[in-house]
C-alpha atoms as a PDB file:
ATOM      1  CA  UNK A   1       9.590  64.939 -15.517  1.00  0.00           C
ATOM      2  CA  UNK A   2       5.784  65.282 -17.161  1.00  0.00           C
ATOM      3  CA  UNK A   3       5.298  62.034 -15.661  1.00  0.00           C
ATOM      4  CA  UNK A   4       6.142  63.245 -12.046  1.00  0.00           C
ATOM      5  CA  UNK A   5       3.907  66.392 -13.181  1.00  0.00           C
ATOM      6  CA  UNK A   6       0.999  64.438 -14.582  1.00  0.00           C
ATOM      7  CA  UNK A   7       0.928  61.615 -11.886  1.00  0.00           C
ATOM      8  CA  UNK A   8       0.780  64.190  -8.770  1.00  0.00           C
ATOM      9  CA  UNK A   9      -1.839  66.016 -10.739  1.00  0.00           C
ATOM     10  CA  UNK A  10      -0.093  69.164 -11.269  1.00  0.00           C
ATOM     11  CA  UNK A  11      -0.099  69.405 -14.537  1.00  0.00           C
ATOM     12  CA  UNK A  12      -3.056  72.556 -15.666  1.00  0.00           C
ATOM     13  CA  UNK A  13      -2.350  72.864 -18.976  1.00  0.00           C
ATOM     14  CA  UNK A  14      -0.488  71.432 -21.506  1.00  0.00           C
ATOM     15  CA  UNK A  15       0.372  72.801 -24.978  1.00  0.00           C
ATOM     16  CA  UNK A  16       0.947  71.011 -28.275  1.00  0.00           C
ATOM     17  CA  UNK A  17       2.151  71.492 -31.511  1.00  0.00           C
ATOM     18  CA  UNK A  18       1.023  68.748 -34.438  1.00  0.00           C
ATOM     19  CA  UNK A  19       3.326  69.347 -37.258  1.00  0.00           C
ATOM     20  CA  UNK A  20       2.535  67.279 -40.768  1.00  0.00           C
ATOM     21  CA  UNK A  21       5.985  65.204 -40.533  1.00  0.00           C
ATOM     22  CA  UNK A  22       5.613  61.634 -39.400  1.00  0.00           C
ATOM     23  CA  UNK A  23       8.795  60.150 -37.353  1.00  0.00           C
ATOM     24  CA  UNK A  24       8.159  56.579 -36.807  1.00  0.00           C
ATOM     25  CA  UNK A  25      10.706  54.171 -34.096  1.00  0.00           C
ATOM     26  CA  UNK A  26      12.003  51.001 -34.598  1.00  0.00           C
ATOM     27  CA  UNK A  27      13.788  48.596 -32.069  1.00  0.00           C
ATOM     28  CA  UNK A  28      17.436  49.651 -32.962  1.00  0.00           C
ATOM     29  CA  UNK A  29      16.590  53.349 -32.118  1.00  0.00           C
ATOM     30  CA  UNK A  30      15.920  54.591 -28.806  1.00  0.00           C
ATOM     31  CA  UNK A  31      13.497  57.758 -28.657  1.00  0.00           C
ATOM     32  CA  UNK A  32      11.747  59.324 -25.803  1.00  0.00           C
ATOM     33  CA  UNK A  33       8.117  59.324 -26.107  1.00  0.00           C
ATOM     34  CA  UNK A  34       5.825  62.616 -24.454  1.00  0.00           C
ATOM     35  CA  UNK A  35       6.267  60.917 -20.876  1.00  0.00           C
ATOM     36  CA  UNK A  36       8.615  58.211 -20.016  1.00  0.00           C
ATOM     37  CA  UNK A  37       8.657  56.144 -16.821  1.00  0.00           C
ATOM     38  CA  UNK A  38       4.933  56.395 -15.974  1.00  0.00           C
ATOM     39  CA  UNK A  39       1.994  54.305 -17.159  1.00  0.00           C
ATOM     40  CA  UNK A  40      -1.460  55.397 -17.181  1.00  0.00           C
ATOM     41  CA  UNK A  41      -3.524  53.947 -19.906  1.00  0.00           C
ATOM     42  CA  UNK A  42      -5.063  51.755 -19.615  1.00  0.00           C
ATOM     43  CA  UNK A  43      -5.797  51.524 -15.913  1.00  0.00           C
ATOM     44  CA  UNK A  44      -5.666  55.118 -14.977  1.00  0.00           C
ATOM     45  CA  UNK A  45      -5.781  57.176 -18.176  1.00  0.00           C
ATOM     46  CA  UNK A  46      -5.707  60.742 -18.019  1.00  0.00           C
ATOM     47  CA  UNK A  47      -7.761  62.586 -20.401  1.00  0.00           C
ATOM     48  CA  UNK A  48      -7.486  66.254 -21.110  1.00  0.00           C
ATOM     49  CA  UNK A  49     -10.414  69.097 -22.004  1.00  0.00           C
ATOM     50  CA  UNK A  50      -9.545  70.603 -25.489  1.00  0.00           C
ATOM     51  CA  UNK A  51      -9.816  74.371 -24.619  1.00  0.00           C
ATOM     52  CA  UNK A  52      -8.114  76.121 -28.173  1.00  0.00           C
ATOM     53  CA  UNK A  53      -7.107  74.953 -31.249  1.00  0.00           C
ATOM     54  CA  UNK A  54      -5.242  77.315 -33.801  1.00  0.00           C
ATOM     55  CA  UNK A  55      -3.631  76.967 -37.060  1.00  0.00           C
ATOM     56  CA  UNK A  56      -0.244  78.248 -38.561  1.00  0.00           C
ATOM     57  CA  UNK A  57       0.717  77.231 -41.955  1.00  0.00           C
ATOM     58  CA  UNK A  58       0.369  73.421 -41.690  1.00  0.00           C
ATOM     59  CA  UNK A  59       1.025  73.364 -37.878  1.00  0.00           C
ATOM     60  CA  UNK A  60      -2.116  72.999 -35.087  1.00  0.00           C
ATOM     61  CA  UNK A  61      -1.334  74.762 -31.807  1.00  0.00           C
ATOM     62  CA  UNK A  62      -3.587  72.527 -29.267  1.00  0.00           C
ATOM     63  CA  UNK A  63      -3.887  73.889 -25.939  1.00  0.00           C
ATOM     64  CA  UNK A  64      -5.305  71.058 -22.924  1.00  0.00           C
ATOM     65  CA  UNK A  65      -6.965  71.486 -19.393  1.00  0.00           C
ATOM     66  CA  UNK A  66      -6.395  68.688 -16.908  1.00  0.00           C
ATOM     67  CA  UNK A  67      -7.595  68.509 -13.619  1.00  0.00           C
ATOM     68  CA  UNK A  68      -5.220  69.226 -10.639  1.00  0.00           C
ATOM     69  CA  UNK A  69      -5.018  68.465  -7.303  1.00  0.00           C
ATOM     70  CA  UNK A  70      -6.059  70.441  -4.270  1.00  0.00           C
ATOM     71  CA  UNK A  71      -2.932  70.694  -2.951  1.00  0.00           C
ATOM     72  CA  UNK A  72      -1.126  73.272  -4.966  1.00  0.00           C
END
């Protein structure tokens, strides 16, 4: 669904959390990625506009801008 989101441009913001635990795939495992069934990069990557970063503990709470469409 954040591929439906991101390609018709309605995505605004979008929120992150980057935790210090590193979860790796290999082919026997099947693991959804951040946005499945859409390509962008590299033909039509979509880059965001850091607006906040904050810390908690060991966690980074990363907040993005993205540009939207008119039509919303």
């Amino acid at each position: 669904m954040l591929g439906a989101f991101l390609t018709e441009q309605l995505l605004d913001e979008l929120f992150l959390t980057l935790a210090p635990q590193i979860a790796g795939r290999d082919s026997a495992t099947a693991r959804p990625g951040l946005v499945e069934g859409h390509l962008f990069a590299p033909e039509h990557p979509l880059w965001g506009t850091l607006v906040s970063v904050k810390r908690g503990g060991s966690h980074l709470f990363l907040r993005y801008a993205f540009p939207t469409s008119k039509l919303a």
